[in-house]
N, C-alpha and C. Protein backbone atom coordinates (compact mmCIF):
# COMPACT_ATOMS: atom_id res chain seq x y z
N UNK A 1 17.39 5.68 16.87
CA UNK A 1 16.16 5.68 17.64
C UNK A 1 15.29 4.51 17.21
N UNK A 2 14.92 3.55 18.21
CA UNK A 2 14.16 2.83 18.21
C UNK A 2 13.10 2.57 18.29
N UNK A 3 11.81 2.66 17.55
CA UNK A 3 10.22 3.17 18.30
C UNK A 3 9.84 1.82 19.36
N UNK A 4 9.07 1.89 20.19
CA UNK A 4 9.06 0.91 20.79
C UNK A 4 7.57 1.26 20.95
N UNK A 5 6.62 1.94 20.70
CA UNK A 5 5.23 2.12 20.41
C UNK A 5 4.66 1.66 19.46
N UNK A 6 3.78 0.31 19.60
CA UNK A 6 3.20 -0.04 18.32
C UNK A 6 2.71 0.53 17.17
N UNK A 7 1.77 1.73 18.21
CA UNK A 7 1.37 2.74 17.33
C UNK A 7 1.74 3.55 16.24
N UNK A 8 2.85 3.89 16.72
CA UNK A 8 4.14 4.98 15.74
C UNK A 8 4.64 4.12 14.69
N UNK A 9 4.80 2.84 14.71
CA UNK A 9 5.59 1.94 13.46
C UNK A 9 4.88 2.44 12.02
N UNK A 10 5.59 1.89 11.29
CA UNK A 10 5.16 2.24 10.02
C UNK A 10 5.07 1.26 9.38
N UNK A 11 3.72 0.73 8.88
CA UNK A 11 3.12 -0.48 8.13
C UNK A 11 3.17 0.13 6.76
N UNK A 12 3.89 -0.74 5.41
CA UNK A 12 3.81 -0.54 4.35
C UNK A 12 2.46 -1.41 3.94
N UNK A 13 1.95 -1.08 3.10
CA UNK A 13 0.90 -1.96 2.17
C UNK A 13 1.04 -3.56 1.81
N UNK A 14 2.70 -3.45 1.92
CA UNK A 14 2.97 -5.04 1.69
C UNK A 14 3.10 -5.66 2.88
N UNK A 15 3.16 -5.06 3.75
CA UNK A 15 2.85 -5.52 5.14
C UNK A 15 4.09 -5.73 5.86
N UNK A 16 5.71 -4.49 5.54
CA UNK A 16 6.47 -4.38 6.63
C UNK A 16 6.32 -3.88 7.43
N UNK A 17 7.44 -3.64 8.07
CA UNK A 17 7.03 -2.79 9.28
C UNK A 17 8.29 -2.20 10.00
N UNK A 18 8.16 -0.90 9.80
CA UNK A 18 9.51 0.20 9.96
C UNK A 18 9.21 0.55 11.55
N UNK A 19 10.59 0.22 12.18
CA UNK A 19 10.82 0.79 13.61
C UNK A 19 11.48 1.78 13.77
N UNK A 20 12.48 2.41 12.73
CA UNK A 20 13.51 2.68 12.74
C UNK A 20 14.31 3.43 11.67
N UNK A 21 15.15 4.03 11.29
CA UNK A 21 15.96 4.29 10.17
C UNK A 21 16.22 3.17 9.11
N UNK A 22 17.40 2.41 10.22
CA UNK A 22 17.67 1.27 9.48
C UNK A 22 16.55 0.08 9.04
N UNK A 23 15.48 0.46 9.24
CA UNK A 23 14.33 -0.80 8.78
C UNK A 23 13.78 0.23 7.15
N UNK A 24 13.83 1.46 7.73
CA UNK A 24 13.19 2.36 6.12
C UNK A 24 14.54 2.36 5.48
N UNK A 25 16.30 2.04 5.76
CA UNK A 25 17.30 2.18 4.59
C UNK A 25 16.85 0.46 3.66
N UNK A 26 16.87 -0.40 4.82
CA UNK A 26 16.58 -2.05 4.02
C UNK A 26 15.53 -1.88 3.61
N UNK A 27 14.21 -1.21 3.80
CA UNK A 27 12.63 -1.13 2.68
C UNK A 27 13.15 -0.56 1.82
N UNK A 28 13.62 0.23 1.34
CA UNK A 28 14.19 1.23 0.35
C UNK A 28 15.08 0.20 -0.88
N UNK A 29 15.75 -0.51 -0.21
CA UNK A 29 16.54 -1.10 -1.24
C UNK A 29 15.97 -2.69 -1.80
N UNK A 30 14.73 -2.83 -1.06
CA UNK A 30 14.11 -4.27 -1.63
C UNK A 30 12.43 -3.86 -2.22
N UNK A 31 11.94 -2.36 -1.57
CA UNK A 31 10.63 -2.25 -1.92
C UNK A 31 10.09 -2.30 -3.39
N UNK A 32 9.01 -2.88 -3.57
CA UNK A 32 8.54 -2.69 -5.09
C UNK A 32 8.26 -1.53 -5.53
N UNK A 33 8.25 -1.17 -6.73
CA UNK A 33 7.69 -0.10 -7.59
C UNK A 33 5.98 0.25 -7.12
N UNK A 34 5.13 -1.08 -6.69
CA UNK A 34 3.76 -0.98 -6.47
C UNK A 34 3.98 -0.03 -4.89
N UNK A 35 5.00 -0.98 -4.12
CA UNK A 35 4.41 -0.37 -2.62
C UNK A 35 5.11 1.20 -2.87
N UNK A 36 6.09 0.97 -3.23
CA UNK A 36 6.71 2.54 -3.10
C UNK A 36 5.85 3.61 -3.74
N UNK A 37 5.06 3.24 -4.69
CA UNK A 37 3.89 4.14 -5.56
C UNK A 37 2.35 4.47 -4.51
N UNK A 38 2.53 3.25 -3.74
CA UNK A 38 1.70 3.50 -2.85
C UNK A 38 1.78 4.54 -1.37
N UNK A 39 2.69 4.40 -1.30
CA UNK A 39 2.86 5.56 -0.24
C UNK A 39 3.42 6.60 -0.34
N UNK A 40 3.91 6.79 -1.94
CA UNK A 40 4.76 8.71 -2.48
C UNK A 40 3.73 8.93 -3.90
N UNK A 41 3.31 10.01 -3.37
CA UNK A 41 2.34 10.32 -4.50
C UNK A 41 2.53 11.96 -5.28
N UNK A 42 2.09 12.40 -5.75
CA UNK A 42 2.36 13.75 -5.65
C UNK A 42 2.02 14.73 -4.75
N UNK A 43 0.71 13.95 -4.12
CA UNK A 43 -0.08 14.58 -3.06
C UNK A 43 0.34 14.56 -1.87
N UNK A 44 1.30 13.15 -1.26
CA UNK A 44 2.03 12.81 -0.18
C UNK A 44 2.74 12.01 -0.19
N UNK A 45 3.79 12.14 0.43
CA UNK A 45 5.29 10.97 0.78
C UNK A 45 5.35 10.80 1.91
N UNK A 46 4.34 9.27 2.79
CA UNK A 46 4.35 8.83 3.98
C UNK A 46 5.37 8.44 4.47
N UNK A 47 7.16 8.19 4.07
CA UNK A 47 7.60 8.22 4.19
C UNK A 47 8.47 9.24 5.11
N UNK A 48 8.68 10.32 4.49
CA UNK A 48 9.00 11.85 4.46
C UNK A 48 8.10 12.21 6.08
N UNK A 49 6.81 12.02 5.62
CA UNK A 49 5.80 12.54 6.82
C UNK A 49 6.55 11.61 8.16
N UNK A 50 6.33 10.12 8.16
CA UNK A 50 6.53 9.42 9.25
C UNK A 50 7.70 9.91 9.96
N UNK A 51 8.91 9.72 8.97
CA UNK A 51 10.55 10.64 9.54
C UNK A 51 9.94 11.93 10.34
N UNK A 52 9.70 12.60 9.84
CA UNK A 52 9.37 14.43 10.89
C UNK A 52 8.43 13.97 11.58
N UNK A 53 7.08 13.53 11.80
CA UNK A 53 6.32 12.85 12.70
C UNK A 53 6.60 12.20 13.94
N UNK A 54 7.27 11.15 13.53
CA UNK A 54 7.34 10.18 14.73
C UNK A 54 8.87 9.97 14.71
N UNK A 55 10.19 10.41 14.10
CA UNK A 55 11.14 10.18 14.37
C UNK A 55 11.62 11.43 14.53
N UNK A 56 11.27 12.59 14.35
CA UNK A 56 11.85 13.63 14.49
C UNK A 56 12.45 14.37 14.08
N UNK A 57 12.41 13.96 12.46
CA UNK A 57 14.26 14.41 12.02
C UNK A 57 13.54 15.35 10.84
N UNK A 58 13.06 16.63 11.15
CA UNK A 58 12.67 17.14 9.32
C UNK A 58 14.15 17.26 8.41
N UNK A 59 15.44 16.98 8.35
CA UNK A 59 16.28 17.47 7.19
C UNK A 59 16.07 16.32 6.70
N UNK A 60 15.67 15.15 7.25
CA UNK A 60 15.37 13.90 6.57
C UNK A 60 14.83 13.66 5.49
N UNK A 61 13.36 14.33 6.05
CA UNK A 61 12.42 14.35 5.78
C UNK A 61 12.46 15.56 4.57
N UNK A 62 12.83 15.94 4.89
CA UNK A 62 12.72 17.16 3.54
C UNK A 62 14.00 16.09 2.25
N UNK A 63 14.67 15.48 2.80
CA UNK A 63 15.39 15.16 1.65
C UNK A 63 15.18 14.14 0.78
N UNK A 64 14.31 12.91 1.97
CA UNK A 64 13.02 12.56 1.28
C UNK A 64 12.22 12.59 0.12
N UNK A 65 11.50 14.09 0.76
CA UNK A 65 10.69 14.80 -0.35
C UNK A 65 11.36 15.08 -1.52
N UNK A 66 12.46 15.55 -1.43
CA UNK A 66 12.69 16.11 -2.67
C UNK A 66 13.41 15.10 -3.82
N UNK A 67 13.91 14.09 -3.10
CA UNK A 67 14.32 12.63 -3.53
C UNK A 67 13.14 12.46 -5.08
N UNK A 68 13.55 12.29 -6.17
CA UNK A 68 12.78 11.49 -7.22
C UNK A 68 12.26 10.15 -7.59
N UNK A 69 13.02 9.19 -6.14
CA UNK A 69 13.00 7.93 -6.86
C UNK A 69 13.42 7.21 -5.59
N UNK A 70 13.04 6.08 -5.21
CA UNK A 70 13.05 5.56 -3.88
C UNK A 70 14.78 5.04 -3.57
């Protein structure tokens, strides 16, 4: 699934920008320790949220969450 709504994308702090699965598997394997700290906290994993949100997928998203480490 492709978002094609500006709105729905997902802007990291460092200023990517997720359309897609495959844009959050390549953030995942180049993101810093800073941005990834910035958007999984104990309080929230914008990550996790965006997947069930705007892509739809909660087993994702729950696996996400429970993930320790980007």
């Amino acid at each position: 699934m492709v978002i094609t709504n500006k709105d729905n994308y997902f802007y990291t702090n460092d200023g990517s920008i997720l359309k897609n699965l495959s844009d959050l598997k390549s953030l995942f394997n180049r993101i810093t320790d800073e941005t990834y700290n910035h958007h999984v906290t104990l309080e929230r994993n914008d990550f996790a949220n965006w997947v069930k949100e705007i892509l739809g997928d909660e087993k994702l998203s729950e696996k996400i969450i429970s993930s320790n480490s980007k």
